[in-house]
Protein backbone atom coordinates (compact mmCIF):
# COMPACT_ATOMS: atom_id res chain seq x y z
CA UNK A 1 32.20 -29.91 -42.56
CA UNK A 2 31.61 -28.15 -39.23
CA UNK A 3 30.40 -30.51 -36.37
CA UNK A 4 28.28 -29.01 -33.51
CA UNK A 5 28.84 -32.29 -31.22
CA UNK A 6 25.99 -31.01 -29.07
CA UNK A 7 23.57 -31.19 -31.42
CA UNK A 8 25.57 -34.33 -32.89
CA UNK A 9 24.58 -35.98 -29.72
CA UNK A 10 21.16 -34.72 -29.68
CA UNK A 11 20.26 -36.68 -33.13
CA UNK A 12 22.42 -39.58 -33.17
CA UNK A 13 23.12 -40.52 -29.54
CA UNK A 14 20.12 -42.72 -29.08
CA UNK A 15 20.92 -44.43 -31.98
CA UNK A 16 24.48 -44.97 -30.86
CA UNK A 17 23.29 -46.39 -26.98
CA UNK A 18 20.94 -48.51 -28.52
CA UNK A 19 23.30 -50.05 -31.13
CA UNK A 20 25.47 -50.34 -27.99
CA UNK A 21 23.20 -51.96 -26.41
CA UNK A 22 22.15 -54.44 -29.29
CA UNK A 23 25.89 -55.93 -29.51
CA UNK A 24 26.95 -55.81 -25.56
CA UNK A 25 23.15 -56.24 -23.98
CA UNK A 26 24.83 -54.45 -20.77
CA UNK A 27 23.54 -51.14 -20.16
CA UNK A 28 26.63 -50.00 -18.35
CA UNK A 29 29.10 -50.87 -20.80
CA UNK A 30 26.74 -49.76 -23.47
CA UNK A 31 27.27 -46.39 -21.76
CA UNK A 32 30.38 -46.26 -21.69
CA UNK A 33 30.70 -47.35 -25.09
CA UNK A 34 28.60 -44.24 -26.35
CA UNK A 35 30.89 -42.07 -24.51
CA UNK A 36 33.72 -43.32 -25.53
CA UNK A 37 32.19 -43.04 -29.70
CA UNK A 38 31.77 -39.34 -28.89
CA UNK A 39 35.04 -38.56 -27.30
CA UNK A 40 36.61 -40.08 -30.45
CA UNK A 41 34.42 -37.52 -32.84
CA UNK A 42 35.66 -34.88 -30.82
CA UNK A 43 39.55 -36.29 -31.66
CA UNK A 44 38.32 -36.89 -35.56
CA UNK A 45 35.49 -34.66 -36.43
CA UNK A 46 37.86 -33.19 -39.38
CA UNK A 47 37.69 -36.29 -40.97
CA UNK A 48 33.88 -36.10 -41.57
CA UNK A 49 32.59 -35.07 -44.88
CA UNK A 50 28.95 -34.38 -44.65
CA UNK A 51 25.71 -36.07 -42.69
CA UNK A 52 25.53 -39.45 -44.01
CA UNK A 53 29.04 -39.85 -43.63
CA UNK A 54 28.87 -38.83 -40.05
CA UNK A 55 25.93 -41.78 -39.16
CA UNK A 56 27.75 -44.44 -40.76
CA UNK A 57 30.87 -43.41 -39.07
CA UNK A 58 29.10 -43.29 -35.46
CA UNK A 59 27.93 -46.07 -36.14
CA UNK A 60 31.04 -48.34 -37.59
CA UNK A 61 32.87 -46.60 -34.64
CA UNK A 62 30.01 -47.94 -32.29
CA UNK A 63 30.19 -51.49 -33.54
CA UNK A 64 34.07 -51.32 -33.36
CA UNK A 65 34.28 -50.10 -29.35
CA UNK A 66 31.04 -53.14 -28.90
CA UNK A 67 33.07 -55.52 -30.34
CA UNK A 68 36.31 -54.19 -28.27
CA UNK A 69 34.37 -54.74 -25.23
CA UNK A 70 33.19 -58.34 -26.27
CA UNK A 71 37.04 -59.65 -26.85
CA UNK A 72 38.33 -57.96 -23.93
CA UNK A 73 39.87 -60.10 -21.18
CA UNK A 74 37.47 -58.78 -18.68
CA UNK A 75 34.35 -59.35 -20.60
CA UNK A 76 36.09 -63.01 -21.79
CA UNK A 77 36.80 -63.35 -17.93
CA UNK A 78 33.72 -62.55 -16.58
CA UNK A 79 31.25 -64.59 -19.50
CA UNK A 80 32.03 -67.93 -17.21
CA UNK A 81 29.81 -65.91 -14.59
CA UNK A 82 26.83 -65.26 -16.79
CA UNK A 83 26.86 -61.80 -17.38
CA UNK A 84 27.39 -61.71 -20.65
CA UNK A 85 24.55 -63.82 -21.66
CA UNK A 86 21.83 -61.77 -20.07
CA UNK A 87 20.41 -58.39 -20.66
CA UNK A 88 21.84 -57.30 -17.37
CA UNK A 89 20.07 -53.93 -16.93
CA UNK A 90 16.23 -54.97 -18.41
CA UNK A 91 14.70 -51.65 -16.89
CA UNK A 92 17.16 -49.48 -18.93
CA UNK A 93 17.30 -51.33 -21.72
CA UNK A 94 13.08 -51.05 -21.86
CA UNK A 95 13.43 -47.62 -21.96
CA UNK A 96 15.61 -47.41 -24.52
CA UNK A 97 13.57 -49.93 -26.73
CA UNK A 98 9.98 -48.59 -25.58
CA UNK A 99 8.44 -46.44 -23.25
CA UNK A 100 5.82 -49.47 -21.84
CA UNK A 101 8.08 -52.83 -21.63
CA UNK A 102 10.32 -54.48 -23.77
CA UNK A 103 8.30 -56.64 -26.25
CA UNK A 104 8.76 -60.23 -26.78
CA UNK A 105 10.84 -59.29 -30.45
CA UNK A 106 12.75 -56.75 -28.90
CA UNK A 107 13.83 -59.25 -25.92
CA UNK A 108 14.06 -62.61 -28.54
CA UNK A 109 16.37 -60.04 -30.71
CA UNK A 110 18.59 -59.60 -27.47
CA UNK A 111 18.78 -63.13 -27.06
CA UNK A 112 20.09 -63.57 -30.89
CA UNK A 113 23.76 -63.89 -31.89
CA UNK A 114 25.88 -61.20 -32.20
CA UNK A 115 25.41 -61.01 -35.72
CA UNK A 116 22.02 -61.35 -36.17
CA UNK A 117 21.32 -59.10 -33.48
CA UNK A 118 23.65 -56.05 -35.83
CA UNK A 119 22.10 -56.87 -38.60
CA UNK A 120 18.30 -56.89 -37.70
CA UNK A 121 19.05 -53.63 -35.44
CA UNK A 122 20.64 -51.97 -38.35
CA UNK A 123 17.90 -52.83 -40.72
CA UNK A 124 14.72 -52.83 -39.08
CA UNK A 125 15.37 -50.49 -36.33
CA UNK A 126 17.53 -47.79 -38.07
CA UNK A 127 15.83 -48.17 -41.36
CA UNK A 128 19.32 -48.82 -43.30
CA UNK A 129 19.38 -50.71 -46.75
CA UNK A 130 20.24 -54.04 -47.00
CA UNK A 131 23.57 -52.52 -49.00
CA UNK A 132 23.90 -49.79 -46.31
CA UNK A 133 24.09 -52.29 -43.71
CA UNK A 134 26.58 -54.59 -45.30
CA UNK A 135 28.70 -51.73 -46.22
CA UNK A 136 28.70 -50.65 -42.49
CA UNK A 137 29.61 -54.36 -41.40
CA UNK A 138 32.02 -54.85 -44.14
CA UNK A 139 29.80 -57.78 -45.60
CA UNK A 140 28.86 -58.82 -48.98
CA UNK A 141 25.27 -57.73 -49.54
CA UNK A 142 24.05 -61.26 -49.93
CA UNK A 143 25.86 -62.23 -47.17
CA UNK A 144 23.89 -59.65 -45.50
CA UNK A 145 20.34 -60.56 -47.11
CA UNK A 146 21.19 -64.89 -45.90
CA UNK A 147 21.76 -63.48 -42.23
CA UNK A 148 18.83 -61.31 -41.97
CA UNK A 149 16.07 -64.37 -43.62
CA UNK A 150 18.37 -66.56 -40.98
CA UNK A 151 17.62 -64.38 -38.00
CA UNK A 152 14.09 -63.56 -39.49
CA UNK A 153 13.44 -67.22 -39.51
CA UNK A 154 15.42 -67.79 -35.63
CA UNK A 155 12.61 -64.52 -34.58
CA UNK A 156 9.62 -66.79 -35.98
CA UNK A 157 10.75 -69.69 -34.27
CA UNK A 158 11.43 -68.22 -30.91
CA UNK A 159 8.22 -66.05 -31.16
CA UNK A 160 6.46 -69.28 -32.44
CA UNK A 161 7.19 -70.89 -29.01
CA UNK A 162 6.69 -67.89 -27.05
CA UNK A 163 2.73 -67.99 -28.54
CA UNK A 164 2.54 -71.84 -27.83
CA UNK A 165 3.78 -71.27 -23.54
């Protein structure tokens, strides 16, 4: 298959900041991240055998380069200062999300764990099957299904609260 990585990045590179931004919640690295996911398609785009094979790679490739970033020593390093558990950049990441503000879901997904926060993003926001997602996280569907009623259940509570301040 032929790959036209400017159009490539037309259609999938909001997808692949976002997702970014779902697992790091750091607009910067999130950028970096995105570039770095394109510069590899550029090194592999033989290896691609049609459209849906190109999204889930983008996207494995994406969650591979977040998760990088999360066990490096300078995010590990740098976590003991507090960056890593905020959104660090809340004016990006609203644009990103929505063009008004960032609702209270988007901003209680943010403040999920890690896997929660793939998951939901993945099925919700991308509109990927519960098998879809688990085969692009390497997880047993129901696996999949237990984590998204847990993180369902973690959004009711925390939105639940929200309503009650």
């Amino acid at each position: 298959m032929e790959i036209d990585i400017e159009n490539t990045v037309r259609s999938y590179g909001d997808m692949v900041l976002r997702l970014a931004v779902v697992n790091t919640k750091n607009m910067a690295e999130a950028e970096d991240i995105f570039q770095e996911v394109f510069l590899q398609l550029i090194r592999n785009k033989e290896c691609i055998r049609d459209q849906e094979h190109l999204k889930s790679w983008l996207i494995r490739v994406t969650i591979n380069k977040s998760r990088s970033y999360l066990t490096s020593f300078w995010n590990k390093f740098t976590q003991g200062f507090g960056e890593a558990e905020e959104v660090e950049d809340e004016e990006a990441i609203r644009v990103l999300f929505s063009k008004e503000s960032l609702s209270d879901v988007t901003r209680a997904i943010l403040e999920m764990p890690l896997k929660y926060r793939k998951a939901i993003h993945l099925y919700y926001y991308e509109g990927f099957s519960t098998k879809e997602v688990a085969d692009i996280l390497g997880k047993n569907e129901s696996t999949l299904r237990c984590e998204l009623s847990r993180g369902r259940k973690m959004l009711e509570k925390k939105l639940g609260e929200a309503v009650a301040l």
